[in-house]
N, C-alpha and C. Protein backbone atom coordinates (compact mmCIF):
# COMPACT_ATOMS: atom_id res chain seq x y z
N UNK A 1 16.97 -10.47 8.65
CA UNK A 1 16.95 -9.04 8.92
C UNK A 1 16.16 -8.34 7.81
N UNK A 2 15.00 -7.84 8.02
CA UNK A 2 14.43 -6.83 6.95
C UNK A 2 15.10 -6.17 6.31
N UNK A 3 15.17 -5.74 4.81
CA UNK A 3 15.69 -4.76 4.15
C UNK A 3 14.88 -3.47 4.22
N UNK A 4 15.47 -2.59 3.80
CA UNK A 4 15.31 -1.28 3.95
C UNK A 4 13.77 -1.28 3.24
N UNK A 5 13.61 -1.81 2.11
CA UNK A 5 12.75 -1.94 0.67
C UNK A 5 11.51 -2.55 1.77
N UNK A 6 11.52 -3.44 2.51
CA UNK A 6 10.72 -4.15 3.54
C UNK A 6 10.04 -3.41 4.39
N UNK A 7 11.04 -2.65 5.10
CA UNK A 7 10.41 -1.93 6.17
C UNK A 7 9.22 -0.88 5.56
N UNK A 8 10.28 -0.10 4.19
CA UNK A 8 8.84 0.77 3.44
C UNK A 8 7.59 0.22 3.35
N UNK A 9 7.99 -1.00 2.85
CA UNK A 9 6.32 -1.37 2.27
C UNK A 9 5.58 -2.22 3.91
N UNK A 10 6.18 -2.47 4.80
CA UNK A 10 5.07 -2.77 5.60
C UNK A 10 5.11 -1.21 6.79
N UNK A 11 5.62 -0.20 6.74
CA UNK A 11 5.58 0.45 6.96
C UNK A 11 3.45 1.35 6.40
N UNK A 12 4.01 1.03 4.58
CA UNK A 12 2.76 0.89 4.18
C UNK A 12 1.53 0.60 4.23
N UNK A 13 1.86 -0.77 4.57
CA UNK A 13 0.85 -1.66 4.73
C UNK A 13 0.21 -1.08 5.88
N UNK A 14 0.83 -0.34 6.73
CA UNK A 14 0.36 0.07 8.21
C UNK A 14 -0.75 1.40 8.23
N UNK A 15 -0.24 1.99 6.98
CA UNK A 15 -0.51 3.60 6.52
C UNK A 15 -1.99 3.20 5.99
N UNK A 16 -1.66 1.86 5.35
CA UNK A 16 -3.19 2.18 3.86
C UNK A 16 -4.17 1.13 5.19
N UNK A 17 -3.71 0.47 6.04
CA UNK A 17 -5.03 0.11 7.05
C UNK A 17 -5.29 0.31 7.94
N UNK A 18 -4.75 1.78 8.49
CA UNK A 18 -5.39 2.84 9.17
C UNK A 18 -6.16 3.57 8.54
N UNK A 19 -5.76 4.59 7.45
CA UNK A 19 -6.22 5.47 6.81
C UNK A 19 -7.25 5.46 6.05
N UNK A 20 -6.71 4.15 5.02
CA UNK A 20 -7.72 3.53 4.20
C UNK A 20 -7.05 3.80 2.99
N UNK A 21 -7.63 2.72 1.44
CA UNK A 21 -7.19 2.55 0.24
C UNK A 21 -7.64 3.66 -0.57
N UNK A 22 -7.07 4.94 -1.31
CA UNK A 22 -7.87 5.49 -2.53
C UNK A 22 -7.66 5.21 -3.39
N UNK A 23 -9.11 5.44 -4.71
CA UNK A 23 -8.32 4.41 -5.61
C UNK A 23 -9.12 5.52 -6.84
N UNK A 24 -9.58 6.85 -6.11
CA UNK A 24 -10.31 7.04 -7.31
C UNK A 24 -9.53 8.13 -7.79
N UNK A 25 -9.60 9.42 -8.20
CA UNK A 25 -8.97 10.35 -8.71
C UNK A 25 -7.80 11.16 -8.05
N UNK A 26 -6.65 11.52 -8.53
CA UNK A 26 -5.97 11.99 -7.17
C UNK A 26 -5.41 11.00 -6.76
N UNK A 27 -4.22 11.16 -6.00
CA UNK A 27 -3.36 10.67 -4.78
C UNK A 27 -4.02 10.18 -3.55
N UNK A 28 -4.92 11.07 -3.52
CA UNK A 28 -5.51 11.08 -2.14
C UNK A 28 -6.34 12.04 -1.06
N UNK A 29 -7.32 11.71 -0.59
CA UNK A 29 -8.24 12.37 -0.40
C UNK A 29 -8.51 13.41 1.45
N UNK A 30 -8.93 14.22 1.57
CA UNK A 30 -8.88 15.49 2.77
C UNK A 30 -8.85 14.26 4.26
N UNK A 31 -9.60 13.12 4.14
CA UNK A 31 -9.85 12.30 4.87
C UNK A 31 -8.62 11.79 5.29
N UNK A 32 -7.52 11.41 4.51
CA UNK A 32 -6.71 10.82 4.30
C UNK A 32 -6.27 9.70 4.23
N UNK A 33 -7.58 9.08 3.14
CA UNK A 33 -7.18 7.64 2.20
C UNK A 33 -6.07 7.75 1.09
N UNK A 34 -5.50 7.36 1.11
CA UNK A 34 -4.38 7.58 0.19
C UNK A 34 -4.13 6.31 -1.44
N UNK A 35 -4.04 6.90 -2.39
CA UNK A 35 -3.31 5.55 -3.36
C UNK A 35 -2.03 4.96 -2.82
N UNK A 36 -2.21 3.59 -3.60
CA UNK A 36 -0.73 2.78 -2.89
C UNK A 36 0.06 3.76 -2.98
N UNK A 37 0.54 4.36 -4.21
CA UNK A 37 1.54 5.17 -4.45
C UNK A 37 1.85 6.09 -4.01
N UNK A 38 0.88 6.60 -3.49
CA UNK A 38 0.80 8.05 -2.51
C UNK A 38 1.16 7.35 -1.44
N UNK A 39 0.78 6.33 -0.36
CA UNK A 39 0.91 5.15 0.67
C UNK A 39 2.39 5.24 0.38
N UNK A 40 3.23 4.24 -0.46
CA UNK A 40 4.54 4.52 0.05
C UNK A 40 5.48 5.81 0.11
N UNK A 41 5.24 6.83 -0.61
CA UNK A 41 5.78 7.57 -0.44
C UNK A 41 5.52 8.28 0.93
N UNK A 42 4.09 8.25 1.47
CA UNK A 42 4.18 8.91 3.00
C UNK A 42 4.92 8.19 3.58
N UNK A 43 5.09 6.44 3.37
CA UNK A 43 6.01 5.88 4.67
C UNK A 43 7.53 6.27 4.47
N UNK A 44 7.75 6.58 3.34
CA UNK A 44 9.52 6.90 3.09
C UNK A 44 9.36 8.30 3.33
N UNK A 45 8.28 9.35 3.26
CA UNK A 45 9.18 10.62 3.61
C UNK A 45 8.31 10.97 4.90
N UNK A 46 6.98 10.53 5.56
CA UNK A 46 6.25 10.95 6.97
C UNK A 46 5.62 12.51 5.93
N UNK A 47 5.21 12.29 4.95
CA UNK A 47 4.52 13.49 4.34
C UNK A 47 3.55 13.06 3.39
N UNK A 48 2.45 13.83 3.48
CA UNK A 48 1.07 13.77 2.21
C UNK A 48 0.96 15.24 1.61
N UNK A 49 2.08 15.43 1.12
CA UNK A 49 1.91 16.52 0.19
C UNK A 49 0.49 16.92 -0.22
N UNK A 50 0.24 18.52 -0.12
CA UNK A 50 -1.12 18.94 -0.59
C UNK A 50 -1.29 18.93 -1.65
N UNK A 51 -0.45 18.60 -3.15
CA UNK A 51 -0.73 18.63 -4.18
C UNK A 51 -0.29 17.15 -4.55
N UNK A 52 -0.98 15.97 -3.56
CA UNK A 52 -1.63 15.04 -4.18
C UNK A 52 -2.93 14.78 -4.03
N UNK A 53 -3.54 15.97 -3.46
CA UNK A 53 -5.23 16.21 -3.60
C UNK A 53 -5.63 17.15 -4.92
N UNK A 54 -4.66 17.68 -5.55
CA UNK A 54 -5.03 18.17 -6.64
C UNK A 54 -4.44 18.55 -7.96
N UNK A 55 -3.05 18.03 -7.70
CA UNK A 55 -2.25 18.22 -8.63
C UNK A 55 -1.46 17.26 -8.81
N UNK A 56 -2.19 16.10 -10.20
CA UNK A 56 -1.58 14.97 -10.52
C UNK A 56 -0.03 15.02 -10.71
N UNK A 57 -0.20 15.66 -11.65
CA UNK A 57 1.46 15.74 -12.45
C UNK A 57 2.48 16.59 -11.31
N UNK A 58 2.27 17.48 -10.38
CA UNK A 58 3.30 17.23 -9.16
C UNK A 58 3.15 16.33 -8.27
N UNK A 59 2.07 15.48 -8.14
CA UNK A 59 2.32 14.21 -7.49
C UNK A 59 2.95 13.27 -8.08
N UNK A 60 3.44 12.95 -9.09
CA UNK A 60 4.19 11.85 -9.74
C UNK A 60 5.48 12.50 -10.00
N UNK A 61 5.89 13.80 -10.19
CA UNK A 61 6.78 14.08 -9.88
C UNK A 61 7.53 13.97 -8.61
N UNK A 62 7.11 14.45 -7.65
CA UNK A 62 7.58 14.03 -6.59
C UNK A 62 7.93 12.09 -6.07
N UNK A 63 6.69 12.07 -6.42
CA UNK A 63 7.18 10.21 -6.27
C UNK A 63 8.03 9.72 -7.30
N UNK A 64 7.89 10.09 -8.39
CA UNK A 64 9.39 9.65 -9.21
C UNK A 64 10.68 9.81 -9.21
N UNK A 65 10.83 10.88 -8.88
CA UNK A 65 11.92 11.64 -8.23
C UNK A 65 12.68 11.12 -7.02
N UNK A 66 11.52 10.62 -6.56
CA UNK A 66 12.48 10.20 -5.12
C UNK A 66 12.88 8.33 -5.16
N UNK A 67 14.06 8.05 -4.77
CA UNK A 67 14.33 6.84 -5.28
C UNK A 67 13.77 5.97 -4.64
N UNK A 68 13.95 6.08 -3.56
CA UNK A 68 13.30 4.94 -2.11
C UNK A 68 11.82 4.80 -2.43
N UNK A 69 10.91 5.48 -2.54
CA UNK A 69 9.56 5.24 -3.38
C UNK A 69 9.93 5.01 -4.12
N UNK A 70 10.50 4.70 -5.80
CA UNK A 70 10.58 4.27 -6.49
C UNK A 70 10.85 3.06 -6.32
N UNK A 71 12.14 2.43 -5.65
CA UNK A 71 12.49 0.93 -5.52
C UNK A 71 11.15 0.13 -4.98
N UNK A 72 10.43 1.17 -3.69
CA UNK A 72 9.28 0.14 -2.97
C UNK A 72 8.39 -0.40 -4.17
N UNK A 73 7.70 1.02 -4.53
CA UNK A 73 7.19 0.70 -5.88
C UNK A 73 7.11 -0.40 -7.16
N UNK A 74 8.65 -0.58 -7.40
CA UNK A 74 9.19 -1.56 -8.59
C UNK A 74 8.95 -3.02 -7.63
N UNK A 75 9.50 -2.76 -6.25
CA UNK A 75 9.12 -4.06 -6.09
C UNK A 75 7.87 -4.44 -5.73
N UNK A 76 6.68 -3.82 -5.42
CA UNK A 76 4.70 -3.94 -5.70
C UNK A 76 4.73 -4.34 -6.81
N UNK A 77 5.31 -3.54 -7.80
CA UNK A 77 4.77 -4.17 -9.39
C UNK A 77 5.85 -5.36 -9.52
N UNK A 78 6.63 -5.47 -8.93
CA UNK A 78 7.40 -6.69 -9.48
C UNK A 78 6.45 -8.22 -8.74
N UNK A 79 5.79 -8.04 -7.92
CA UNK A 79 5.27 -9.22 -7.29
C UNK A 79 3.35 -9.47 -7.38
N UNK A 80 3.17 -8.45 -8.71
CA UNK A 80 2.16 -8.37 -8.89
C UNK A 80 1.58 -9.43 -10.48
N UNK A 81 0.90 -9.96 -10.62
CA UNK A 81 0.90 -11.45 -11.68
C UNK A 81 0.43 -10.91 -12.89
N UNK A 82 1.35 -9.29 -13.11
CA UNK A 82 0.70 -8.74 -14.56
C UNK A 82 2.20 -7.91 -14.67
N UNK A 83 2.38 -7.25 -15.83
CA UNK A 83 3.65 -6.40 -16.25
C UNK A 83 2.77 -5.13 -16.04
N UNK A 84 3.90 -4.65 -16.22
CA UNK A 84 4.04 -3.00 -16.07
C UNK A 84 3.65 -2.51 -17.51
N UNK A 85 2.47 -1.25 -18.07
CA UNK A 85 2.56 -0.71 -19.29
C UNK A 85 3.65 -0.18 -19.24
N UNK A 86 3.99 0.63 -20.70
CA UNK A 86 4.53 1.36 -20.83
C UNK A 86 4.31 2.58 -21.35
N UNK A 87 5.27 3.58 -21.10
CA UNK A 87 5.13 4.96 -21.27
C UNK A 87 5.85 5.49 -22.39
N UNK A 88 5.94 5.80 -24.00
CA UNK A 88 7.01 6.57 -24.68
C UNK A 88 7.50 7.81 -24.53
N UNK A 89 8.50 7.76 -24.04
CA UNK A 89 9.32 9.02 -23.77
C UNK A 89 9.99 9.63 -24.41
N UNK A 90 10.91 8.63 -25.40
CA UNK A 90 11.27 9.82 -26.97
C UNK A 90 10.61 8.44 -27.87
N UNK A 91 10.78 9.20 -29.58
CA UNK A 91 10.07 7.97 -30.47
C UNK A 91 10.69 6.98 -30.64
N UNK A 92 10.29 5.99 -30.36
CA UNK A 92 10.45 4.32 -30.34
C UNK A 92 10.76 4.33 -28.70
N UNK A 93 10.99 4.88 -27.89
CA UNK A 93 11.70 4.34 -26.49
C UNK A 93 10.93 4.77 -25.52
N UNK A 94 10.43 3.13 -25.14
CA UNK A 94 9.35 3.14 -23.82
C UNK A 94 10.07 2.74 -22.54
N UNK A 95 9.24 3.11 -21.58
CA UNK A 95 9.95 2.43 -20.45
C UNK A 95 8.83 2.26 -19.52
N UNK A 96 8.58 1.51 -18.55
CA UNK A 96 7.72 0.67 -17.65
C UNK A 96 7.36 1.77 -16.89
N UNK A 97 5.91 1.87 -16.49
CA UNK A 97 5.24 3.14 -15.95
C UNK A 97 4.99 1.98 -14.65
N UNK A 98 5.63 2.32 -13.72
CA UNK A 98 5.11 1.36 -12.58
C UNK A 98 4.29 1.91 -11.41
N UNK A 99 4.75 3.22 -11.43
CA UNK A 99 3.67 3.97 -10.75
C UNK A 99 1.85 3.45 -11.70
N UNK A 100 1.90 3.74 -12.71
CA UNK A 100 0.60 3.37 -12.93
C UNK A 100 0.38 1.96 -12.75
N UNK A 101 0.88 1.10 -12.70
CA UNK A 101 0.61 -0.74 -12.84
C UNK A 101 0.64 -0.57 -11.34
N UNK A 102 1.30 0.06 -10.20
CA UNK A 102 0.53 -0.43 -8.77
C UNK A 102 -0.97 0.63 -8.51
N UNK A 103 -0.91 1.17 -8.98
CA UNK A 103 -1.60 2.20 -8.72
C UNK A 103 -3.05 1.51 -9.19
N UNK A 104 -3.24 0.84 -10.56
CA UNK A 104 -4.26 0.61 -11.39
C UNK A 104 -4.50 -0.85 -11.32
N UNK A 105 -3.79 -1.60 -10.77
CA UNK A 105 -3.82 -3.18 -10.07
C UNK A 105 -4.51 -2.41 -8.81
N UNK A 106 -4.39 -1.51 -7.89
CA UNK A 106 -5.18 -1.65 -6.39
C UNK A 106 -7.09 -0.75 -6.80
N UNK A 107 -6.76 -0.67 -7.93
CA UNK A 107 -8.07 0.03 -8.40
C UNK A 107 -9.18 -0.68 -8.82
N UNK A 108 -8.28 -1.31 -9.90
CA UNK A 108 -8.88 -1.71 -11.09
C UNK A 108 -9.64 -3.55 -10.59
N UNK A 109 -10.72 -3.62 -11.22
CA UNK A 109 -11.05 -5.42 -11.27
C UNK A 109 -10.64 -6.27 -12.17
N UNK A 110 -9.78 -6.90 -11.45
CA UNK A 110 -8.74 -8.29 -12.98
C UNK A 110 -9.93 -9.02 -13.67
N UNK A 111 -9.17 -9.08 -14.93
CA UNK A 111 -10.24 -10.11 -15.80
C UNK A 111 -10.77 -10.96 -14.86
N UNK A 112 -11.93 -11.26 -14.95
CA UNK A 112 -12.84 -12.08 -15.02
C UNK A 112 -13.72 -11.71 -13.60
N UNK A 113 -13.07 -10.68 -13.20
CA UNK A 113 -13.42 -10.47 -11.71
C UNK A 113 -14.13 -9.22 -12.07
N UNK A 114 -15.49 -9.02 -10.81
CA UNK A 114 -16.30 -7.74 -10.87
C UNK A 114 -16.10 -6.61 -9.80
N UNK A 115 -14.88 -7.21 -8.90
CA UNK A 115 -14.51 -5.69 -8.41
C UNK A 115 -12.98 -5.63 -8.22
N UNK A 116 -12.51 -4.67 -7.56
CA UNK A 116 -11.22 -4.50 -7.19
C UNK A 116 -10.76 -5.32 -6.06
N UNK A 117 -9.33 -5.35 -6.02
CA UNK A 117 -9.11 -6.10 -4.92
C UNK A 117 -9.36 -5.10 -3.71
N UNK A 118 -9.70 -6.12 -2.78
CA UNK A 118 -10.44 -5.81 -1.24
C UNK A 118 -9.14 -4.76 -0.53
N UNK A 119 -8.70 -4.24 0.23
CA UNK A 119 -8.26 -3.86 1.35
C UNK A 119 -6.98 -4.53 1.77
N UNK A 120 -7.59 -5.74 2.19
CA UNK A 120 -7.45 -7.06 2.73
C UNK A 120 -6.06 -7.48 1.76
N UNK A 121 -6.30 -7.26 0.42
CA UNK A 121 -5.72 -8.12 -0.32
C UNK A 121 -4.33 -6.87 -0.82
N UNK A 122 -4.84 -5.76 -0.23
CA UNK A 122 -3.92 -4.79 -1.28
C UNK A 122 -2.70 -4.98 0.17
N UNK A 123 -3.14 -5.55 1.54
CA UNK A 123 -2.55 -5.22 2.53
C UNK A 123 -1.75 -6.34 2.51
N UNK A 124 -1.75 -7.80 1.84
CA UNK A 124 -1.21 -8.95 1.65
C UNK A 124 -0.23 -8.81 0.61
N UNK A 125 -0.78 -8.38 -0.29
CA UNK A 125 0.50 -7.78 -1.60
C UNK A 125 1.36 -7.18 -0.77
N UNK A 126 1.26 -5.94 -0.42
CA UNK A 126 2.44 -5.52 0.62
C UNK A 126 3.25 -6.52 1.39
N UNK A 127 2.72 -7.32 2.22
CA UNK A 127 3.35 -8.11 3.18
C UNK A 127 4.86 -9.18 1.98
N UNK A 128 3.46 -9.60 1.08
CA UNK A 128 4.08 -10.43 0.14
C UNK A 128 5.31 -9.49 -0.82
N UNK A 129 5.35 -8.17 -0.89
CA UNK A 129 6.63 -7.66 -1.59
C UNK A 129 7.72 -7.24 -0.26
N UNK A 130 7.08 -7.29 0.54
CA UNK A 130 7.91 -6.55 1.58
C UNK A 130 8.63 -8.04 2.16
N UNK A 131 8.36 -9.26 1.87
CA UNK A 131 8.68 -10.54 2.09
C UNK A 131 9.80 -11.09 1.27
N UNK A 132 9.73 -10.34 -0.13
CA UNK A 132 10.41 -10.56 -1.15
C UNK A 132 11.74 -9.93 -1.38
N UNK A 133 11.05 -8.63 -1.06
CA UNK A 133 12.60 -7.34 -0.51
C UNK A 133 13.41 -8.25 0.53
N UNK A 134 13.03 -8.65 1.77
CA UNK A 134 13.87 -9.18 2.46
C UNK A 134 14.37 -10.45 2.33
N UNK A 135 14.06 -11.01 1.21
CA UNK A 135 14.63 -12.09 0.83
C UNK A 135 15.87 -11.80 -0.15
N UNK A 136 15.89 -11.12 -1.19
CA UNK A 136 16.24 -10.62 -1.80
C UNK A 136 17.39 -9.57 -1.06
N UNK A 137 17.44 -9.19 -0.25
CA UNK A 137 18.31 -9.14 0.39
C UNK A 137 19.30 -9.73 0.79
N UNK A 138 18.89 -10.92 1.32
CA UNK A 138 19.51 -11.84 2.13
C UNK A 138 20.38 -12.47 1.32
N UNK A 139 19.74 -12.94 0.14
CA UNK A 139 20.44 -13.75 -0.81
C UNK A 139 21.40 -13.57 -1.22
N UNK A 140 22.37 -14.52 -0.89
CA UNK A 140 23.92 -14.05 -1.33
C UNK A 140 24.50 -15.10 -2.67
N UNK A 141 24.91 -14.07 -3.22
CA UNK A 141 25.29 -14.58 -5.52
C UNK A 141 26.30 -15.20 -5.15
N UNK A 142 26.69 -16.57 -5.72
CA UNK A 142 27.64 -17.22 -5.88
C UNK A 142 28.42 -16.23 -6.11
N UNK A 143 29.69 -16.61 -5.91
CA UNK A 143 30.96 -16.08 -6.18
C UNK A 143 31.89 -16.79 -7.62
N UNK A 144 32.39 -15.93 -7.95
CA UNK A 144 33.38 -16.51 -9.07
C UNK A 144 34.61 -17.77 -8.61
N UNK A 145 34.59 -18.69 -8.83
CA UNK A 145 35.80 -19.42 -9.05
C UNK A 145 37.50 -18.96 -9.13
């Protein structure tokens, strides 16, 4: 049975290969290519907020804020073959910016490589976290003795 975390991200997967991948400035563009991150949050709320065409910092507010994008999110960067930077929020105490690590993995070209990943591949990551959510689901923890 799919988990909830599942359905988002191939929900996704559905959004970013119709629409198409953005990867450059912004959330997302009049056309309506969208960043991953912008991508799951339309599949969890059926909205492309107008101020992720121009207003970064209320676009990450809003996607941080909301939890269900957040979990889809953690689990993209959790099945992605790099960590999450981090962000300092008071002095000495960081915490994992995962909005930027999916966001800058579907952009960016990995060492040794001269472009970004394809379409193709950002649409397989999905499948492959949305594979993982429902596994992860399923899995039931030993019990205590």
């Amino acid at each position: 049975m799919p988990s909830s975390t599942g359905t988002v991200l191939r929900t996704t997967r559905d959004i970013v290969n119709y629409y198409g991948l953005w990867t450059g400035e912004q959330f997302a563009t009049r056309d309506g290519r969208l960043d991953l991150s912008a991508a799951i949050y339309r599949a969890v709320t059926g909205q492309t907020p107008n101020c992720f065409l121009n207003d970064e910092d209320m676009a990450l507010l809003l996607i941080e804020t909301n939890p269900v994008v957040m979990e889809a999110i953690r689990m993209v960067s959790a099945v992605l073959p790099t960590q999450p930077c981090t962000t300092e929020v008071d002095p000495g105490y960081e915490v994992p910016d995962y909005v930027e690590h999916v966001s800058n993995w579907a952009s960016t070209a990995p060492v040794f490589a001269e472009q970004p990943p394809t379409v193709s591949e950002v649409l397989g990551l999905l499948e492959r976290a949305a594979d993982t959510a429902d596994n992860l689901a399923t899995t039931t923890l030993p019990t205590a003795a």
